[in-house]
C-alpha atoms as a PDB file:
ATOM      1  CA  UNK A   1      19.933  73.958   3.031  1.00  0.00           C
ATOM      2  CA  UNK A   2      17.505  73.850   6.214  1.00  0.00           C
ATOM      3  CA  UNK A   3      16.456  70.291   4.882  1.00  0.00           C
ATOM      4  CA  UNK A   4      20.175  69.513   4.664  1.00  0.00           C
ATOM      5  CA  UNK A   5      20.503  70.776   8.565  1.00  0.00           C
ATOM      6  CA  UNK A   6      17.289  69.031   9.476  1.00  0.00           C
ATOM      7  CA  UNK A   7      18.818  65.597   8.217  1.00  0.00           C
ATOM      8  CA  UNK A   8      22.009  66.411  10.128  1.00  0.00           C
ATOM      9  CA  UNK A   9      20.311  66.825  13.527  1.00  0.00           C
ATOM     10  CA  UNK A  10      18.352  63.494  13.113  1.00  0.00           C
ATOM     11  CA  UNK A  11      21.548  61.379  12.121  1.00  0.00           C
ATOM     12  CA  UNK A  12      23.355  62.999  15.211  1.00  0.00           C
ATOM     13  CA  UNK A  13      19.663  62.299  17.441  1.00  0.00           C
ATOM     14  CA  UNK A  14      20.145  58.897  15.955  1.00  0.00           C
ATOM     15  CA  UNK A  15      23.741  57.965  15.872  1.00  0.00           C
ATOM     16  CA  UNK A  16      25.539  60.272  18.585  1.00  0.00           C
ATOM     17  CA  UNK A  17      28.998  61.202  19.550  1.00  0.00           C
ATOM     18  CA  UNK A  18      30.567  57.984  21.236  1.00  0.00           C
ATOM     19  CA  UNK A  19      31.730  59.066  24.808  1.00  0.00           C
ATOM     20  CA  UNK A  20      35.676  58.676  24.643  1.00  0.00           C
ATOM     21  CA  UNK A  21      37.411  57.557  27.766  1.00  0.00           C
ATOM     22  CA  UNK A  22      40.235  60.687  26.748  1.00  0.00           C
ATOM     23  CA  UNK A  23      37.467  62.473  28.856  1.00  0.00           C
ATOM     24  CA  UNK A  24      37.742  60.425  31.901  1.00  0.00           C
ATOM     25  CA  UNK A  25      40.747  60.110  34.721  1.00  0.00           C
ATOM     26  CA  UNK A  26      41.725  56.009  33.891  1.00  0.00           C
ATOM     27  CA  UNK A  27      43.178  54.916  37.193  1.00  0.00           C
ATOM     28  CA  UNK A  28      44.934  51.854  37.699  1.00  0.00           C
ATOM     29  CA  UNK A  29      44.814  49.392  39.848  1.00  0.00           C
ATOM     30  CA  UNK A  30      47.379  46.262  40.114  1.00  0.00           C
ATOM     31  CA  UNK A  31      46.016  43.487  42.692  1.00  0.00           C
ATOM     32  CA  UNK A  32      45.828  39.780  42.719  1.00  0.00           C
ATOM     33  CA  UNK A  33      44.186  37.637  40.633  1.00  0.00           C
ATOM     34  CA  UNK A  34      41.785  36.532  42.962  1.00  0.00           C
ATOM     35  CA  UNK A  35      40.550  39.699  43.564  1.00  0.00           C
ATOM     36  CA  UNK A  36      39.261  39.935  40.055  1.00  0.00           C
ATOM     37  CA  UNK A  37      35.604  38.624  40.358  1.00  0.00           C
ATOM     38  CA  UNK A  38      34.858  41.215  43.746  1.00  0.00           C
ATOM     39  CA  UNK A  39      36.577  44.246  42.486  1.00  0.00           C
ATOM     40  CA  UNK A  40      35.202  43.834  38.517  1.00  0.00           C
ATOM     41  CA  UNK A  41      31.643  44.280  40.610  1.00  0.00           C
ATOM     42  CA  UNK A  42      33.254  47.265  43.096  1.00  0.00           C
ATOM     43  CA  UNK A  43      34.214  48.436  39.490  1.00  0.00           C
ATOM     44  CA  UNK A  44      30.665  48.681  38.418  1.00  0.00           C
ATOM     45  CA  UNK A  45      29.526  50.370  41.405  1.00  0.00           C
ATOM     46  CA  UNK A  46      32.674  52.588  42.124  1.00  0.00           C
ATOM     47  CA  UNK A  47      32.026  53.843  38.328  1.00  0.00           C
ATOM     48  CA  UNK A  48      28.217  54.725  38.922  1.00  0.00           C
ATOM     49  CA  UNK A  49      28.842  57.200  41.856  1.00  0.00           C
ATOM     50  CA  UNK A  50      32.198  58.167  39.912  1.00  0.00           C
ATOM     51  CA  UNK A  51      31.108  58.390  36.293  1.00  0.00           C
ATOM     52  CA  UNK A  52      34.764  60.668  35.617  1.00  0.00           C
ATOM     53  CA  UNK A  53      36.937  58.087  36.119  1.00  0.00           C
ATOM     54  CA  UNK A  54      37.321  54.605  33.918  1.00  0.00           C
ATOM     55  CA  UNK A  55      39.021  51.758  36.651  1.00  0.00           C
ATOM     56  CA  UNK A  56      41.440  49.686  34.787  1.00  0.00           C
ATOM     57  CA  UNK A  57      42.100  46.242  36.995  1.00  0.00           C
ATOM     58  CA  UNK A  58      44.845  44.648  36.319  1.00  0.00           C
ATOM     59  CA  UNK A  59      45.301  41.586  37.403  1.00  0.00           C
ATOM     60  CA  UNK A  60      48.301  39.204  38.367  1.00  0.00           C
ATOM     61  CA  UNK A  61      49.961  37.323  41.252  1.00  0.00           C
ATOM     62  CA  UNK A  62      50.518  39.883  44.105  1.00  0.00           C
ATOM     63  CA  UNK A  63      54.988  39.797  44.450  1.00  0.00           C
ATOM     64  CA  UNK A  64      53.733  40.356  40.509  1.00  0.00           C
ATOM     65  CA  UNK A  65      52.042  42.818  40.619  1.00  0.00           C
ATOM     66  CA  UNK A  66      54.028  45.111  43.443  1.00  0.00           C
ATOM     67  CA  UNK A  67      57.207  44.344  41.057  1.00  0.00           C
ATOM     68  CA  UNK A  68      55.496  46.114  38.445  1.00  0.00           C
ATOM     69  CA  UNK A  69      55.618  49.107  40.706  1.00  0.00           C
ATOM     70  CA  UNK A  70      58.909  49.203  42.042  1.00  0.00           C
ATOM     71  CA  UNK A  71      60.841  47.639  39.294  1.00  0.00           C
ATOM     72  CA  UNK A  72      59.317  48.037  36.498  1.00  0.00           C
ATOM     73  CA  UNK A  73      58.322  51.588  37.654  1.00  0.00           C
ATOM     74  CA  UNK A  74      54.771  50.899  35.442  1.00  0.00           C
ATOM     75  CA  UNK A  75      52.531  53.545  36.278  1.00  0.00           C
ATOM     76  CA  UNK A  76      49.894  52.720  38.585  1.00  0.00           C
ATOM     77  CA  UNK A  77      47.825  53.933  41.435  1.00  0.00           C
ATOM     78  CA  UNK A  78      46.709  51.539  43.565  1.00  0.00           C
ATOM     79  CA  UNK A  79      47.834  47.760  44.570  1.00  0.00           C
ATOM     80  CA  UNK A  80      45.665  45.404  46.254  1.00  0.00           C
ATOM     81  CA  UNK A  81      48.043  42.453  47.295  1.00  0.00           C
ATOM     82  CA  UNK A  82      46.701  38.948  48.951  1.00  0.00           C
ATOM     83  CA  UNK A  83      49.580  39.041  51.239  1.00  0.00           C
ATOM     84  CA  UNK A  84      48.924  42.240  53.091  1.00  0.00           C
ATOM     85  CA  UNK A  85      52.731  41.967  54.320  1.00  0.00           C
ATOM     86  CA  UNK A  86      54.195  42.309  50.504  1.00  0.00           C
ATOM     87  CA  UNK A  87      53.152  46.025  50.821  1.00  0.00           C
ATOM     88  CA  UNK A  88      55.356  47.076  53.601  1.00  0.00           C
ATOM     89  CA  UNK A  89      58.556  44.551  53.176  1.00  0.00           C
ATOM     90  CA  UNK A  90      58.479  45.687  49.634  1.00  0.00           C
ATOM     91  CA  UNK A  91      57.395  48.802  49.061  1.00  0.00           C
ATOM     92  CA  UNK A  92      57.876  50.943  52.279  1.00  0.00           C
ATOM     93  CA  UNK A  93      58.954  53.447  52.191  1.00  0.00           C
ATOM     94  CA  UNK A  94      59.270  54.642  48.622  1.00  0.00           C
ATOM     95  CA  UNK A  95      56.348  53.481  47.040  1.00  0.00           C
ATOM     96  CA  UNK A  96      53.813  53.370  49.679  1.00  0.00           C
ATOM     97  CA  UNK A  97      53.291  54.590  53.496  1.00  0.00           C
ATOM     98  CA  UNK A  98      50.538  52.545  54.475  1.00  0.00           C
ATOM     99  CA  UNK A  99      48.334  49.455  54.238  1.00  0.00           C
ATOM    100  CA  UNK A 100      45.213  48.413  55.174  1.00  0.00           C
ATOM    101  CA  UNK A 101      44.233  44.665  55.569  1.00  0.00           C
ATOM    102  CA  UNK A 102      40.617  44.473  54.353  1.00  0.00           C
ATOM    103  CA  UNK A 103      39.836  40.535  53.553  1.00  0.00           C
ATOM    104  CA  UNK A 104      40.513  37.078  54.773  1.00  0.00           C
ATOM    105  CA  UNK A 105      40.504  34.182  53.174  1.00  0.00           C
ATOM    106  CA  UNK A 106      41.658  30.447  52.899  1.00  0.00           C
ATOM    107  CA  UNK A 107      43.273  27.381  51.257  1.00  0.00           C
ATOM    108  CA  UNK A 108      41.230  24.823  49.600  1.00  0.00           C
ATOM    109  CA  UNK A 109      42.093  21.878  47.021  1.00  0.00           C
ATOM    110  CA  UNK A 110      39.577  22.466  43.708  1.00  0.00           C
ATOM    111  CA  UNK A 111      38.371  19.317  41.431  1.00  0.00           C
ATOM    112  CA  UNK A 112      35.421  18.783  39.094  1.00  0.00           C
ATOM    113  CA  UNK A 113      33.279  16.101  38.104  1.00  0.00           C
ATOM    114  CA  UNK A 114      35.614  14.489  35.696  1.00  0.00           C
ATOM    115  CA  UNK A 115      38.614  14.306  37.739  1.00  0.00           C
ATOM    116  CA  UNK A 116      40.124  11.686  38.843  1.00  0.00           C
ATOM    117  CA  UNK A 117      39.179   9.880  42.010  1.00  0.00           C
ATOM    118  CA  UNK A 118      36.930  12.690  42.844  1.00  0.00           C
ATOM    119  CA  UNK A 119      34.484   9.986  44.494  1.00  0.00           C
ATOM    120  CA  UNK A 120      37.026   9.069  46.627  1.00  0.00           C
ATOM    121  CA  UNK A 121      38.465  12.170  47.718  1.00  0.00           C
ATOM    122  CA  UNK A 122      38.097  13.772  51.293  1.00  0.00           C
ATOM    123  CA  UNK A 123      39.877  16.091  54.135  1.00  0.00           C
ATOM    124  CA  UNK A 124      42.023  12.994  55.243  1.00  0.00           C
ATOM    125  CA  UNK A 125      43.331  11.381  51.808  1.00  0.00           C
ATOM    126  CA  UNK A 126      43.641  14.400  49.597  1.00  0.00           C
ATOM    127  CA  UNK A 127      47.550  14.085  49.736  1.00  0.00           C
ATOM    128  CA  UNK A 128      47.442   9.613  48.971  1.00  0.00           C
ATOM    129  CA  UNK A 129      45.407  10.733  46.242  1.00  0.00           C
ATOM    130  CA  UNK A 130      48.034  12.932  44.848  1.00  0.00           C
ATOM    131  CA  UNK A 131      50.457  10.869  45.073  1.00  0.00           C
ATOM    132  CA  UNK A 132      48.577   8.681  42.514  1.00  0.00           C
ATOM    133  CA  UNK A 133      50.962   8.557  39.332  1.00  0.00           C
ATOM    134  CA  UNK A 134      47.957   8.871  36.893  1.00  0.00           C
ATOM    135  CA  UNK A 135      46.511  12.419  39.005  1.00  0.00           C
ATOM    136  CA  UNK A 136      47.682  15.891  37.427  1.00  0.00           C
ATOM    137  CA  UNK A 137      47.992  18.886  39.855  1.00  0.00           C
ATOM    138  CA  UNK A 138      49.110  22.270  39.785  1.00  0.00           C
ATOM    139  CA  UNK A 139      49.599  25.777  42.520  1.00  0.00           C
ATOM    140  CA  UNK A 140      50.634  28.602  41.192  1.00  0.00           C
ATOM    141  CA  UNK A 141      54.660  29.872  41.310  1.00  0.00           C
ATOM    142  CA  UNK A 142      55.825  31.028  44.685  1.00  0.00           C
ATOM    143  CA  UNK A 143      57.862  33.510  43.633  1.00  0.00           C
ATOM    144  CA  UNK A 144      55.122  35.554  41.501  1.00  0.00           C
ATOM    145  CA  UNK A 145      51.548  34.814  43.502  1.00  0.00           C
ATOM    146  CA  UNK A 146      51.431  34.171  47.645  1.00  0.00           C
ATOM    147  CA  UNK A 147      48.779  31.294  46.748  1.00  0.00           C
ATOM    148  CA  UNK A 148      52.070  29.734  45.375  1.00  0.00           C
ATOM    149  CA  UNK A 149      53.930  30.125  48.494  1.00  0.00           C
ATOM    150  CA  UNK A 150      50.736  29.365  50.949  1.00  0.00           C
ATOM    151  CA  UNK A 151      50.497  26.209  49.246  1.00  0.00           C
ATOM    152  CA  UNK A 152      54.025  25.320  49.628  1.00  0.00           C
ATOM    153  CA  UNK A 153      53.298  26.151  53.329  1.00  0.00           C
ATOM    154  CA  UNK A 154      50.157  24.592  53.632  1.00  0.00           C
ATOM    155  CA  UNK A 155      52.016  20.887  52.299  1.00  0.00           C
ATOM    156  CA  UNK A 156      55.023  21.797  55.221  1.00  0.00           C
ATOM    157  CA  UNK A 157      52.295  22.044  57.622  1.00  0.00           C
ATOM    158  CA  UNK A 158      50.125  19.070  56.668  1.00  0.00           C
ATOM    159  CA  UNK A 159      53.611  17.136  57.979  1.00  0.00           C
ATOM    160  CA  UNK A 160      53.241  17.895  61.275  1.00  0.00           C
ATOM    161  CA  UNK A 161      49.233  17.694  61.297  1.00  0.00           C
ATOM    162  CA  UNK A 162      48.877  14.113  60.025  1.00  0.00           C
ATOM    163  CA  UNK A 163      52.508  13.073  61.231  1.00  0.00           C
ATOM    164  CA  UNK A 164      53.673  11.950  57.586  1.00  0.00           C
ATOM    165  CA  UNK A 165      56.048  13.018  55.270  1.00  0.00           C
ATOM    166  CA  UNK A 166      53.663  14.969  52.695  1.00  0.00           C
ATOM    167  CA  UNK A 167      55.699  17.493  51.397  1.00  0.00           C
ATOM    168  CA  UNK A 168      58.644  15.281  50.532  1.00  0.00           C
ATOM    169  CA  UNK A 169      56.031  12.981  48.939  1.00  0.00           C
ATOM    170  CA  UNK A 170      54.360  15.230  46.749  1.00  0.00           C
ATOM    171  CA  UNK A 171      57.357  17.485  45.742  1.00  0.00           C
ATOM    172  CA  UNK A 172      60.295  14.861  45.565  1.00  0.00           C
ATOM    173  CA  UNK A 173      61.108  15.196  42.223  1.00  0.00           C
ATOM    174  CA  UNK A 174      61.012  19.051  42.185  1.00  0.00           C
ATOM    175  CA  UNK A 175      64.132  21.569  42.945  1.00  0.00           C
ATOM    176  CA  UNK A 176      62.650  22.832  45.647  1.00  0.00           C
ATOM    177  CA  UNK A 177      64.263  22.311  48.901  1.00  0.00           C
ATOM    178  CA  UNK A 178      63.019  22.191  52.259  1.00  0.00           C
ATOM    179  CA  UNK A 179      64.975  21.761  55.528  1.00  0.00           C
ATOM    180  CA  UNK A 180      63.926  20.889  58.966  1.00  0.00           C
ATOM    181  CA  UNK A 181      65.668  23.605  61.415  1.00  0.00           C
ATOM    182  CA  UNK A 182      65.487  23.948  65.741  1.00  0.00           C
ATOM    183  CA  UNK A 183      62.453  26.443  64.886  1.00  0.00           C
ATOM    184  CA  UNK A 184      61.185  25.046  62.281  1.00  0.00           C
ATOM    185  CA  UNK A 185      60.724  24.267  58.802  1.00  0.00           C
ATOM    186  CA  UNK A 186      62.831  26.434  56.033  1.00  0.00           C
ATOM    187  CA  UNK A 187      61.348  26.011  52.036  1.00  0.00           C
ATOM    188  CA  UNK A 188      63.629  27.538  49.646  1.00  0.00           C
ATOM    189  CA  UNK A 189      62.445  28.077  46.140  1.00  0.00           C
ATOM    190  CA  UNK A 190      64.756  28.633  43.120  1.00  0.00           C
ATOM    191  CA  UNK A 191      64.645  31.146  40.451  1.00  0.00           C
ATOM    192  CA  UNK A 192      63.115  28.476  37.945  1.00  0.00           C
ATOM    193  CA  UNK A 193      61.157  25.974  39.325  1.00  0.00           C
ATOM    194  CA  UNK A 194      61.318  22.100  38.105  1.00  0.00           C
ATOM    195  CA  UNK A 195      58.919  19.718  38.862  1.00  0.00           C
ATOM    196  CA  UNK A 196      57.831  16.278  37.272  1.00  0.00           C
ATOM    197  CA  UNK A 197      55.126  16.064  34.933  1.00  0.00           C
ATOM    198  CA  UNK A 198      52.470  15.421  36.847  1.00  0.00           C
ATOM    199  CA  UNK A 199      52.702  18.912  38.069  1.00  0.00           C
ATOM    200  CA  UNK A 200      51.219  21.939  36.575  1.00  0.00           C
ATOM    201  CA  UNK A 201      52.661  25.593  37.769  1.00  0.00           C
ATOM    202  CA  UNK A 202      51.387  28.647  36.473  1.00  0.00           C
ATOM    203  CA  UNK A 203      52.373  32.311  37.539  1.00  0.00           C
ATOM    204  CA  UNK A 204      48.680  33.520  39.080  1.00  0.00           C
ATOM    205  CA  UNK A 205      46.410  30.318  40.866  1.00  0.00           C
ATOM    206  CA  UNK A 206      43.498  31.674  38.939  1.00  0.00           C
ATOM    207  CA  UNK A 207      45.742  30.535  35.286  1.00  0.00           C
ATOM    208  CA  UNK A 208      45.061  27.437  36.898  1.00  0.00           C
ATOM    209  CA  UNK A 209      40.974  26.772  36.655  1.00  0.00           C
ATOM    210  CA  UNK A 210      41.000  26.825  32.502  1.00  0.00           C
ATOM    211  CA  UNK A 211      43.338  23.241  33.183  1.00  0.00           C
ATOM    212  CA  UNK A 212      40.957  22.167  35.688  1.00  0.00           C
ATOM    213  CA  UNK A 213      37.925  22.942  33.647  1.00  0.00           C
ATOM    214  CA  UNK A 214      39.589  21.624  30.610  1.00  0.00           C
ATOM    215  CA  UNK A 215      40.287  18.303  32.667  1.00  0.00           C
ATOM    216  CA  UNK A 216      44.601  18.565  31.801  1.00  0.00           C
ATOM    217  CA  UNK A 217      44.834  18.671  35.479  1.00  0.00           C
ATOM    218  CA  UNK A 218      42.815  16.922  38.221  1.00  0.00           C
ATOM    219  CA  UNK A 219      43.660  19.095  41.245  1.00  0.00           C
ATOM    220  CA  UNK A 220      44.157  22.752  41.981  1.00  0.00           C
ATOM    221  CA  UNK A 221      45.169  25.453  45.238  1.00  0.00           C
ATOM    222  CA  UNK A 222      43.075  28.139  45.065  1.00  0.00           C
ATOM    223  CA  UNK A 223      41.417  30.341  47.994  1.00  0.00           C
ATOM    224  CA  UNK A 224      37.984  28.908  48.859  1.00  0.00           C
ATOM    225  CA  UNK A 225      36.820  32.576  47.262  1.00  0.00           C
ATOM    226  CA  UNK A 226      37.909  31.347  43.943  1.00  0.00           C
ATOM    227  CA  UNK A 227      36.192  28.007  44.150  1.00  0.00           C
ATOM    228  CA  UNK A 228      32.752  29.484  45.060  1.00  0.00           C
ATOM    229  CA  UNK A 229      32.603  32.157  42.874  1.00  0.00           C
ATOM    230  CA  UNK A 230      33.474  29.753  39.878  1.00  0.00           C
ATOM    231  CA  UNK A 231      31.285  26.823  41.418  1.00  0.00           C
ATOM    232  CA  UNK A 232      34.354  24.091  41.759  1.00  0.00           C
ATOM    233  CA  UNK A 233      34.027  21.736  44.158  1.00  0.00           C
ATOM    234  CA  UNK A 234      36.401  21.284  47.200  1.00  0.00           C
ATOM    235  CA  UNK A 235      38.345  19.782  49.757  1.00  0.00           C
ATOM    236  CA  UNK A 236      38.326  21.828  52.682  1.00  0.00           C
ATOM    237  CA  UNK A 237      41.789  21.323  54.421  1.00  0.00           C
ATOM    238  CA  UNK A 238      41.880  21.624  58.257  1.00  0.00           C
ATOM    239  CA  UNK A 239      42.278  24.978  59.729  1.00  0.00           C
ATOM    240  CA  UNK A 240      45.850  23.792  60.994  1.00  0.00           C
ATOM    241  CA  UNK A 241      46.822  23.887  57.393  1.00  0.00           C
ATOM    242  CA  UNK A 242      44.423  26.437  55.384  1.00  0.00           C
ATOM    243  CA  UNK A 243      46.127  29.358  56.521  1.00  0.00           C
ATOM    244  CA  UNK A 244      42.438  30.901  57.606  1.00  0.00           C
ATOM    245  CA  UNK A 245      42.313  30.883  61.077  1.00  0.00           C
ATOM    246  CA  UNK A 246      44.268  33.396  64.067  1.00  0.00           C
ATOM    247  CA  UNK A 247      43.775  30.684  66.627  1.00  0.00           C
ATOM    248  CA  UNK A 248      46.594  28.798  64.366  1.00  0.00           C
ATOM    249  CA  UNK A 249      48.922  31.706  63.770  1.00  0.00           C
ATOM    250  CA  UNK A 250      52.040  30.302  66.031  1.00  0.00           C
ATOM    251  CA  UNK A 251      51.307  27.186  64.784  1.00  0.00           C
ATOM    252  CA  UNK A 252      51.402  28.380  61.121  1.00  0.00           C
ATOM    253  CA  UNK A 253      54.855  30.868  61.854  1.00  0.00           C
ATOM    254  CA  UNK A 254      56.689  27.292  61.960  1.00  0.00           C
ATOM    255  CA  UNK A 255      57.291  27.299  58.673  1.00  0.00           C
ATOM    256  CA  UNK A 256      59.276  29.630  56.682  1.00  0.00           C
ATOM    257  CA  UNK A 257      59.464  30.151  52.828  1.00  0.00           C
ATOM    258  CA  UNK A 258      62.292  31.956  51.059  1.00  0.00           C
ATOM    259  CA  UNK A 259      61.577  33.057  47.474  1.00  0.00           C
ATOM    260  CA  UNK A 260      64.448  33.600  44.711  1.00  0.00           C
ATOM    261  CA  UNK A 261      64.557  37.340  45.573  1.00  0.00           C
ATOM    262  CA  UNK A 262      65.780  36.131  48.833  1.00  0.00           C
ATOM    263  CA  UNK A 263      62.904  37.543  50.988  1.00  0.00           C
ATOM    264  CA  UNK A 264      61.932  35.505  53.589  1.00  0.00           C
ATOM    265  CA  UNK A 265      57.914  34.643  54.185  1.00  0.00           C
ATOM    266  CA  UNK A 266      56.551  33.416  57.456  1.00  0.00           C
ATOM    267  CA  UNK A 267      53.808  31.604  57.759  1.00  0.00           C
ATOM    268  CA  UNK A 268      50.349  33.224  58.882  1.00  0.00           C
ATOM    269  CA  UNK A 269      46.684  33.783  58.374  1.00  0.00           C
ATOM    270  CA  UNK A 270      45.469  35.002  54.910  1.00  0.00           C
ATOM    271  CA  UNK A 271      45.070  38.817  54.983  1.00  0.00           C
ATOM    272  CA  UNK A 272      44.687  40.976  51.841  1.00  0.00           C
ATOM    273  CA  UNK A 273      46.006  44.704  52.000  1.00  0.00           C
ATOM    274  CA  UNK A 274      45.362  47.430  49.974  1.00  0.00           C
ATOM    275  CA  UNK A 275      47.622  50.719  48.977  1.00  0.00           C
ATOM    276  CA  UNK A 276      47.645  53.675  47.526  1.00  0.00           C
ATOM    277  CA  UNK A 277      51.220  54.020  45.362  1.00  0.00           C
ATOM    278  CA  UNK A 278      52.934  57.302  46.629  1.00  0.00           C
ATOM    279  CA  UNK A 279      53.795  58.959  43.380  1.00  0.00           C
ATOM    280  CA  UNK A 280      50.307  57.762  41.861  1.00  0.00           C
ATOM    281  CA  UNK A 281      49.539  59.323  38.563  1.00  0.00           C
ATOM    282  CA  UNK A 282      45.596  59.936  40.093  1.00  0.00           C
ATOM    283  CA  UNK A 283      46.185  60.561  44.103  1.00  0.00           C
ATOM    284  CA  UNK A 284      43.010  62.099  44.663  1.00  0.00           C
ATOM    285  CA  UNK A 285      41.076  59.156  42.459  1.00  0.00           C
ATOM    286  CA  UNK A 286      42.847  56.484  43.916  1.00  0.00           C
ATOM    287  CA  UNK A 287      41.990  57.550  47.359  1.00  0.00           C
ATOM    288  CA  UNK A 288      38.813  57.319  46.585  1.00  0.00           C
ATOM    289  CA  UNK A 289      38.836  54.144  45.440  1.00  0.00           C
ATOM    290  CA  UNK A 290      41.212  52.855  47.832  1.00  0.00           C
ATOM    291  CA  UNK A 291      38.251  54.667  50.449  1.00  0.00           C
ATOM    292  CA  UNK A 292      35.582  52.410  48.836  1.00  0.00           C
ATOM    293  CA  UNK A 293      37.091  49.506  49.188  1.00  0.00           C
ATOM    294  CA  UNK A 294      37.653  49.740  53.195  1.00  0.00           C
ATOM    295  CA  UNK A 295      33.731  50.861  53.199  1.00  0.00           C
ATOM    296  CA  UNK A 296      31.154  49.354  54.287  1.00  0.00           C
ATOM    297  CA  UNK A 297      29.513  48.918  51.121  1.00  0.00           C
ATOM    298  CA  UNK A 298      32.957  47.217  49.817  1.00  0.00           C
ATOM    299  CA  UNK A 299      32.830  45.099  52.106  1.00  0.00           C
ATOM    300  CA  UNK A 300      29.256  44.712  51.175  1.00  0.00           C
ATOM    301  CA  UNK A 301      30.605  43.719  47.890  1.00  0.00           C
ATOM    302  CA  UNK A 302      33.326  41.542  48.720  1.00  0.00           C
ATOM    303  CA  UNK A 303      30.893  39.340  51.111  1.00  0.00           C
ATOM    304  CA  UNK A 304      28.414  38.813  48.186  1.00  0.00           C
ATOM    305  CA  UNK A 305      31.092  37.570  46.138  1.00  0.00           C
ATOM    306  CA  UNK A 306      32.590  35.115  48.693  1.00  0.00           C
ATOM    307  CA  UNK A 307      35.353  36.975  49.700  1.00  0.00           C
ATOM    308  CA  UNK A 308      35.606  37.580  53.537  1.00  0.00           C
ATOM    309  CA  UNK A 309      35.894  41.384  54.298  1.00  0.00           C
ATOM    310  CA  UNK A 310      37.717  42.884  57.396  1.00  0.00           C
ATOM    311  CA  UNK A 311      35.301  45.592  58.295  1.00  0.00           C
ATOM    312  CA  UNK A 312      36.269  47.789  59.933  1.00  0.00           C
ATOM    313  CA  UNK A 313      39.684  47.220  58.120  1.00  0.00           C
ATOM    314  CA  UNK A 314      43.277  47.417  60.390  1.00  0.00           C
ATOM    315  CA  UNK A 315      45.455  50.462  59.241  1.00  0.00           C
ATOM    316  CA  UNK A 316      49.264  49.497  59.041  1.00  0.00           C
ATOM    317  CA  UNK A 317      51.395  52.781  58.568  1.00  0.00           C
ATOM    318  CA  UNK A 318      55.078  52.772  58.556  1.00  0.00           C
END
């Protein structure tokens, strides 16, 4: 019998219990997909100072990912949008009280070795090149992810920066529509989007980079973040059309896009809020991480992973 015991003991000192996650608070975070690379490694670190709770990221174009919330009613305690103005036109007052804008960020145009004209390509002929009927692109859908929509704004803008019809040129055979008014520019985009062949839309811009490594598309929007952390190369576009810079902001505010939902999106800089969902399953835990984030040793994080931190971060309340 003791022998019996004694082999227990070593199969247990050998083989123990598996920790089960039952033990541990999972909170749940919804925020854009190109938040995924800096907040799997604020994951890492939040979990080693906070070894009772298991984060589970979810990612997913922001409007996505804050619909989940309020229509969906999904459970879920904390969304980190890359629109920091999504939070309070869509979920003040009921599902959140507060935002803070904690990152920055910008529009680039992604390519790789193998596509097309990549040689050739440069800050002043991006759009001639495509134009080119043999050169597959793709942005992500406006309605779901705000790199969608920034892009849309970003081709309205490049109009009045090189003085030539680029957004009609690029987007002529789509359904989306886009009207030159006294203040400026108004894009509409439908509930289901058309566009010719030689344009590739997915619902989050990061869907996007498995085409582009793939080579079935040549050209991608994504946030400069994005590019560096998966080591694409890139046009930079002009700060009068990348949506990075405040100097820019009136300039940028001339153009106006209004998504099937019927909410209307004004141009500005690229600002990234975070929120803690009133109602959250885990208040106290998403605090927390919500707290980490803003820190200095988020932003700590976010910086090493390309992403621009706003440190300290600006508190919008409602």
């Amino acid at each position: 019998m003791m022998k019996y015991f004694h082999f227990i003991l070593l199969f247990f000192a050998i083989f123990p219990f598996p920790s089960f996650s039952a033990d541990k608070v999972n909170l749940i975070v919804f925020h854009a997909g190109s938040l995924t690379v800096p907040f799997e490694a604020a994951k890492k670190e939040f979990e080693r100072l906070h070894p009772e709770i298991d984060v589970r990221l979810e990612p997913s174009g922001s409007v996505q990912a804050i619909r989940k919330v309020i229509d969906l009613k999904k459970p879920c305690d904390v969304v980190a949008s890359a629109d920091y103005s999504l939070i309070p036109k869509l979920m003040f007052p009921k599902f959140s009280n507060h935002v803070y804008a904690f990152a920055r960020n910008e529009l680039v145009l992604c390519y790789t070795n193998s596509s097309k004209y990549s040689n050739e390509i440069n800050e002043n002929n991006w759009y001639e090149i495509l134009k080119k009927s043999n050169v597959k692109w793709g942005f992500s859908n406006p309605n779901l992810d705000p790199c969608g929509y920034r892009t849309l704004m970003a081709l309205s803008l490049a109009d009045f920066y090189y003085k030539k019809p680029i957004f009609e040129s690029l987007l002529s055979n789509s359904n989306l529509s886009l009207a030159r008014e006294q203040d400026g520019i108004l894009i509409t985009v439908p509930n289901s989007l058309k566009t010719n062949h030689h344009i590739f839309i997915r619902p989050k811009a990061v869907a996007l980079l498995g085409l582009l490594e793939s080579g079935t598309i040549d050209y991608a929007f994504e946030y400069k973040s994005v590019a560096l952390q998966h080591k694409l190369k890139f046009v930079e576009l002009p700060p009068e059309i990348n949506l990075s810079s405040i100097k820019f902001k009136d300039f940028y505010s001339k153009v106006y896009v209004k998504l099937a939902n019927g909410k209307l999106i004004k141009g500005k800089p690229i600002v990234y809020g975070i929120t803690t969902v009133l109602g959250a399953p885990h208040p106290k835990e998403a605090k927390l991480w919500e707290d980490f984030i803003i820190s200095g040793k988020g932003a700590e994080i976010l910086r090493r992973n390309y992403q621009e931190p706003m440190y300290p971060p600006i508190l919008i309340k409602k």
